[in-house]
Protein backbone atom coordinates (compact mmCIF):
# COMPACT_ATOMS: atom_id res chain seq x y z
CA UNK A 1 103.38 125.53 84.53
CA UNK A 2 100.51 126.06 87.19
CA UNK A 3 99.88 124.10 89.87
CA UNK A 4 96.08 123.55 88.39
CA UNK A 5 97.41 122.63 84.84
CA UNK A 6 100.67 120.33 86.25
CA UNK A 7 97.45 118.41 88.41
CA UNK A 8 94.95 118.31 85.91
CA UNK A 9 97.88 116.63 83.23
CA UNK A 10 98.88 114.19 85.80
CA UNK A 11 95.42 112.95 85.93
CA UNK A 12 94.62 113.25 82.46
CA UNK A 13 97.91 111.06 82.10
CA UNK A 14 96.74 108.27 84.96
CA UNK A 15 93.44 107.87 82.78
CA UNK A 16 95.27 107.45 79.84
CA UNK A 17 97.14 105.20 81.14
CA UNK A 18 94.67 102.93 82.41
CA UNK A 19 92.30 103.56 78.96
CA UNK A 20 95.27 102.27 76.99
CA UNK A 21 95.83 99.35 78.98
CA UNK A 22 91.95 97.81 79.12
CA UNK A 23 92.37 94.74 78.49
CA UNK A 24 94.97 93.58 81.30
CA UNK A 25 92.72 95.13 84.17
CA UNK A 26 88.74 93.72 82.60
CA UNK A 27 88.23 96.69 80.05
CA UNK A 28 86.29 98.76 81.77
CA UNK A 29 85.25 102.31 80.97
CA UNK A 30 87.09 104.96 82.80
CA UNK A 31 86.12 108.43 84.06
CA UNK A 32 86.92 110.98 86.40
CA UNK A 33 84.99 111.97 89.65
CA UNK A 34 85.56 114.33 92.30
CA UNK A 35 83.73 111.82 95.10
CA UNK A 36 82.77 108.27 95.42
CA UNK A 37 79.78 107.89 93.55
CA UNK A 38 76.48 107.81 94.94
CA UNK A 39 75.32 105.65 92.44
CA UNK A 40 78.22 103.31 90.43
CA UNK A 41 76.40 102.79 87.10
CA UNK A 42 73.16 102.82 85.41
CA UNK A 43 72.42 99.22 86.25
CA UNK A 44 74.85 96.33 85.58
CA UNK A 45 75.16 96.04 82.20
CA UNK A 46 77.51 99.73 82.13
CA UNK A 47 79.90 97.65 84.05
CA UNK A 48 82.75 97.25 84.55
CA UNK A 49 83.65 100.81 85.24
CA UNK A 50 86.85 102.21 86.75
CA UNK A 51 86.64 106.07 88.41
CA UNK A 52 89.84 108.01 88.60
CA UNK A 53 89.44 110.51 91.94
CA UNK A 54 91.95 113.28 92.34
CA UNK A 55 92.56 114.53 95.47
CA UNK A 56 91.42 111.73 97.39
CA UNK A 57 91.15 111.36 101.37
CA UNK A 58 93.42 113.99 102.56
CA UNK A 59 93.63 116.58 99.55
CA UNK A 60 96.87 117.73 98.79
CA UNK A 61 99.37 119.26 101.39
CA UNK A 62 101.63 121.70 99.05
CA UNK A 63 104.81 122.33 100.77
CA UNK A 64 106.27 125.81 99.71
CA UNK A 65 109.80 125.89 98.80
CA UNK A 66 111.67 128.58 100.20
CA UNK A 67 112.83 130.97 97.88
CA UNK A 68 111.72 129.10 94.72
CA UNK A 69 108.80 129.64 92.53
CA UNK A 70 108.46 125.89 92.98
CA UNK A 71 105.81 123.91 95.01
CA UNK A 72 105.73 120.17 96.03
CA UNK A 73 102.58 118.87 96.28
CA UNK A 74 101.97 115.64 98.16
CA UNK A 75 98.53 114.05 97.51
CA UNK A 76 96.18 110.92 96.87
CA UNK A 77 94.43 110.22 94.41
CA UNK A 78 91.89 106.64 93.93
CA UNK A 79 90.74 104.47 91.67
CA UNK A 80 87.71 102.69 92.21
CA UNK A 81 86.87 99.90 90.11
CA UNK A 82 83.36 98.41 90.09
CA UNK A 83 83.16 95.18 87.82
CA UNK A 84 79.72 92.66 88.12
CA UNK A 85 77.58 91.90 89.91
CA UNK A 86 78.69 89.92 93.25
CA UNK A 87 78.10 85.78 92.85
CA UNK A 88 74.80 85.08 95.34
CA UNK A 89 77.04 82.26 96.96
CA UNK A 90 80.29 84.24 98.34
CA UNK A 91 81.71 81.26 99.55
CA UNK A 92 80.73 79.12 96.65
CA UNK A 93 83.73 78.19 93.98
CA UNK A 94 82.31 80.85 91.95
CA UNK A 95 82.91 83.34 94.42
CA UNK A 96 86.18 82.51 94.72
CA UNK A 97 86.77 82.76 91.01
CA UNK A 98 85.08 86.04 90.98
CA UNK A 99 87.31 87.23 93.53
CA UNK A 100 90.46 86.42 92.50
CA UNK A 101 89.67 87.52 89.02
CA UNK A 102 88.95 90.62 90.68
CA UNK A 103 91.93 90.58 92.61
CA UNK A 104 93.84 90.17 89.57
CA UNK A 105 92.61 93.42 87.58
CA UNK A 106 93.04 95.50 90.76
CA UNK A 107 96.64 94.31 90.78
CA UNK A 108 97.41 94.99 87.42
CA UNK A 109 96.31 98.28 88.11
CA UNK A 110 98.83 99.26 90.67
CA UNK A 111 101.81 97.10 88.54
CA UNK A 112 100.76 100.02 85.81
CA UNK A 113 102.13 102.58 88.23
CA UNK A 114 105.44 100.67 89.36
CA UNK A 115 109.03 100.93 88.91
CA UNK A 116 109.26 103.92 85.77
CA UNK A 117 105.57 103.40 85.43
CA UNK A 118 105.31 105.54 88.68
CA UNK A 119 106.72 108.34 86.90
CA UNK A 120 104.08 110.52 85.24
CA UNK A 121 104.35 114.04 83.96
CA UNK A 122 106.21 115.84 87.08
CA UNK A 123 104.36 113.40 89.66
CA UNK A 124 105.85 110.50 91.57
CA UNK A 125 103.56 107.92 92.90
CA UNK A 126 105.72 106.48 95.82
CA UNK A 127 103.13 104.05 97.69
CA UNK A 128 99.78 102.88 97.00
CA UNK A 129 96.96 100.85 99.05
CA UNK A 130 94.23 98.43 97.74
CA UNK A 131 91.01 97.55 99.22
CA UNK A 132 89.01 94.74 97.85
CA UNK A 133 84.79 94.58 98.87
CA UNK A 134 81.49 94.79 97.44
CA UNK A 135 79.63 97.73 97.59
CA UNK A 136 75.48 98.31 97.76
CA UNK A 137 74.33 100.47 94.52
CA UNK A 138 70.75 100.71 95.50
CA UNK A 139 69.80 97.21 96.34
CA UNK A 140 72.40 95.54 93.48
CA UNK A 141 76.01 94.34 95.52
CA UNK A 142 78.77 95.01 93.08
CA UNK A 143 81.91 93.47 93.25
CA UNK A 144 85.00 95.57 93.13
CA UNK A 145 87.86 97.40 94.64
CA UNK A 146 89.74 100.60 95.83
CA UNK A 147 93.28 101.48 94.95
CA UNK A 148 94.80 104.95 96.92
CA UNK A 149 98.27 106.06 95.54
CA UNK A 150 100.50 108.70 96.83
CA UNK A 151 101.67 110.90 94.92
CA UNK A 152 104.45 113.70 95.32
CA UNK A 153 104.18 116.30 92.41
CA UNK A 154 106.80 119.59 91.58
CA UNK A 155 105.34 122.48 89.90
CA UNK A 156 107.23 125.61 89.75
């Protein structure tokens, strides 16, 4: 199988896996992106909405195995997850619910992708990172999170 098609199922299989799976992580509508988006979502009520990006950060280093057909492709790939609008109070009781309900969903992500979970088509995620903020979409704050995995992939 090509490199393009062993990438492109690997991704197709992460959004699966997170579309069949809604309701642990706040059942939010998932879709792929090649970028952070400019805008997250036509106002508020679209949300919550996860974004599966391939080829995050770095790209993908592709290590060329001597004297095989095979390649071993090393890469990131994030998911950014963009659920309500933030509380106005941050530090309020509120907030903190929001927060850790948040927190919650962005960690049921990542225990999606653990122990045989991190096995997916011919990919391996080995290590993943998870950023919690709130981001500006054009005057709104949204509250939500980032989730990086690695990812080491065989195609031959």
């Amino acid at each position: 199988m090509s490199s393009q098609s062993e990438i492109y199922a690997f991704i197709d299989a992460v959004k699966t896996r997170l579309t069949t799976n809604t309701a642990t992580i706040g059942s939010p509508t998932v879709y792929e992106r090649d970028d952070k988006p400019f805008k997250v979502a036509d106002g508020t009520m679209e949300l919550p909405i996860l974004y599966v990006i391939p080829l995050a950060d770095a790209g993908d280093e592709i290590d060329m195995q001597w004297n095989t057909d095979s390649l071993e492709h090393d890469f990131k790939f994030s998911i950014l997850g963009y659920y309500e609008a933030a509380v106005a109070d941050l530090n309020s009781s509120a907030g903190l619910t929001q927060r850790r309900l948040i927190l919650g969903y962005l960690f049921n992500i990542v225990d999606l992708f653990k122990g045989t979970g991190a096995f997916i088509t011919s990919g391996n995620i080995y290590s993943a990172s998870l950023e919690q903020g709130y981001f500006d979409d054009k005057g709104v704050i949204v509250a939500g999170g980032i989730i990086t995995f690695s990812v080491k992939l065989m195609t031959a």
